[in-house]
Protein backbone atom coordinates (compact mmCIF):
# COMPACT_ATOMS: atom_id res chain seq x y z
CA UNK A 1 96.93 53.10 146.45
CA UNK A 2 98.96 50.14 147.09
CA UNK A 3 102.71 49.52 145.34
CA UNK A 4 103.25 45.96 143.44
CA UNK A 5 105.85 43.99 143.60
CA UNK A 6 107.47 45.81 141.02
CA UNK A 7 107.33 49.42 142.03
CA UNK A 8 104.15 50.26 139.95
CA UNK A 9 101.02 51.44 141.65
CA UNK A 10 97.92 49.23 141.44
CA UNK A 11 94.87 50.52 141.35
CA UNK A 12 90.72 49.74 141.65
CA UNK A 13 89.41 48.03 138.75
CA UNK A 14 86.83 50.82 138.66
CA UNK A 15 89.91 53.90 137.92
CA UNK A 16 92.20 51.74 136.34
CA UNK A 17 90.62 52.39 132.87
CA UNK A 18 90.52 56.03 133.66
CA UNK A 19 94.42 55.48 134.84
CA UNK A 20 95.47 53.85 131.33
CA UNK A 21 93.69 56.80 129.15
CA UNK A 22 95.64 59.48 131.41
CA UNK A 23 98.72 57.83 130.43
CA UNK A 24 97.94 57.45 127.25
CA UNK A 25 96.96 60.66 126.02
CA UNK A 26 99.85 62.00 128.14
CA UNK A 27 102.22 59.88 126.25
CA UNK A 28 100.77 61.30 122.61
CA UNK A 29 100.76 64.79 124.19
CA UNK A 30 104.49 64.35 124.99
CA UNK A 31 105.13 62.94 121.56
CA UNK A 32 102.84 65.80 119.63
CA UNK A 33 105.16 68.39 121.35
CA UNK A 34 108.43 66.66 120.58
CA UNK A 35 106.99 66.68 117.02
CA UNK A 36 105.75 70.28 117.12
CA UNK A 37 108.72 71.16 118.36
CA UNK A 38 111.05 69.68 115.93
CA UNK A 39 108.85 71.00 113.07
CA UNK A 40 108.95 74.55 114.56
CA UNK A 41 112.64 74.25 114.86
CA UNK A 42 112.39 73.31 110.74
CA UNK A 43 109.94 76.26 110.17
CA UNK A 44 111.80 78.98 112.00
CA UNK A 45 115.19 77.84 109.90
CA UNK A 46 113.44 78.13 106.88
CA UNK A 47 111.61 81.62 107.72
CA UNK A 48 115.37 83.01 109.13
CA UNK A 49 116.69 82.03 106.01
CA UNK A 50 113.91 83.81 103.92
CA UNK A 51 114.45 86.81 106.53
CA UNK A 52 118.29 86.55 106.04
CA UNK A 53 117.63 86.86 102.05
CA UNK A 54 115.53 89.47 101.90
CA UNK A 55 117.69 91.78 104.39
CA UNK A 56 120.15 90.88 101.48
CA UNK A 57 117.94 91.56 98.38
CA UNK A 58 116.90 95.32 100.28
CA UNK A 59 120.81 95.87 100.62
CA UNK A 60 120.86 95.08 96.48
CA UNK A 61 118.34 97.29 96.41
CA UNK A 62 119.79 100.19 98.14
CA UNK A 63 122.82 99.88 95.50
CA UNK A 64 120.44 99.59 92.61
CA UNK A 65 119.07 103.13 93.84
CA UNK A 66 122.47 104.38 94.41
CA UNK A 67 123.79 103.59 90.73
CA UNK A 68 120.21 105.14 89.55
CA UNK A 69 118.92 102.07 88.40
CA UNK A 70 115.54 102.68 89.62
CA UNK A 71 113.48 100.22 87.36
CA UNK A 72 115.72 97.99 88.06
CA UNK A 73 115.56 98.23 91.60
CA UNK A 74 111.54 98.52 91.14
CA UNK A 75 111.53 94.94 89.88
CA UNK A 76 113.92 93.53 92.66
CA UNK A 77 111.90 94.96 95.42
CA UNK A 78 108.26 92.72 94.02
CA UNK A 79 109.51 89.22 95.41
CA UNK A 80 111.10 90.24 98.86
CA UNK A 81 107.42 92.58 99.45
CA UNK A 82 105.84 88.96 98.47
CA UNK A 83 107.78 86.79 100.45
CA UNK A 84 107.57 89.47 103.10
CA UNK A 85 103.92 89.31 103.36
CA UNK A 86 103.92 85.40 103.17
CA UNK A 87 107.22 84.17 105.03
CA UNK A 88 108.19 87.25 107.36
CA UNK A 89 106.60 89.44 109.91
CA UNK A 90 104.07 91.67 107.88
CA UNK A 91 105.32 94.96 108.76
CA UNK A 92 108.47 94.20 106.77
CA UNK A 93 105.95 93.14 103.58
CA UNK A 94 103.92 96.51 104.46
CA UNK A 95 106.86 98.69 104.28
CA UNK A 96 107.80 97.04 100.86
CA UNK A 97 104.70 97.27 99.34
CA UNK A 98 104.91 101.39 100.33
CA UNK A 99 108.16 101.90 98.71
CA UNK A 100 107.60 99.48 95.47
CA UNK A 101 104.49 102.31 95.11
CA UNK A 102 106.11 105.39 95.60
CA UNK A 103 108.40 104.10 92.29
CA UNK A 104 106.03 104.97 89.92
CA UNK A 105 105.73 108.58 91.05
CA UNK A 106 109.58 108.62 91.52
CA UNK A 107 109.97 107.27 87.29
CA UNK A 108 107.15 109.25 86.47
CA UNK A 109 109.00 112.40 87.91
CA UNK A 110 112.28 111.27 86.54
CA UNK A 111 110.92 110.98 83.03
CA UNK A 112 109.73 114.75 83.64
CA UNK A 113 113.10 115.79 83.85
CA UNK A 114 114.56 113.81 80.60
């Protein structure tokens, strides 16, 4: 490999070609990640806000139970089990599904009693 005059390798005829597409794919490789990364950085705001809001609608949740407002609460819990499923990790849209279930039996129970 010899040096030019200007610091940058020459090389063969025959691997230059094979030199250039190295360097170019490496230079979109570099560029996808910057760009992946930026748009992960995007995505994972956007899912830790969803995260952030459901944490909040399951405290809301908690005080509709507390107050005995348990339709209520029933029809708060149907977006954040949605969202959970979609946007967050799905053991947090499993457990939501589970407990928007076990309402009916709760109500139906409830209405036993009068």
């Amino acid at each position: 490999m010899m040096a030019s005059a200007y610091g940058q390798a020459r090389y063969p005829p025959d691997v230059a070609g094979d030199i250039s597409t190295i360097k170019s794919l490496t230079l979109v490789a570099g560029i996808l990640a910057l760009v992946i990364g930026v748009i992960n950085i995007v995505w994972g705001a956007m899912l830790l806000t969803v995260d952030i809001w459901i944490f909040f609608e399951c405290r809301k949740i908690e005080k509709l139970l507390d107050e005995g407002r348990i339709r209520e609460a029933k029809d708060a819990t149907l977006v954040p089990l949605i969202l959970g499923f979609i946007l967050s990790w799905i053991v947090v849209g499993i457990l939501l599904l589970i407990t928007y279930v076990k309402y009916d039996s709760v109500i139906l129970r409830l209405e036993q009693y009068g």
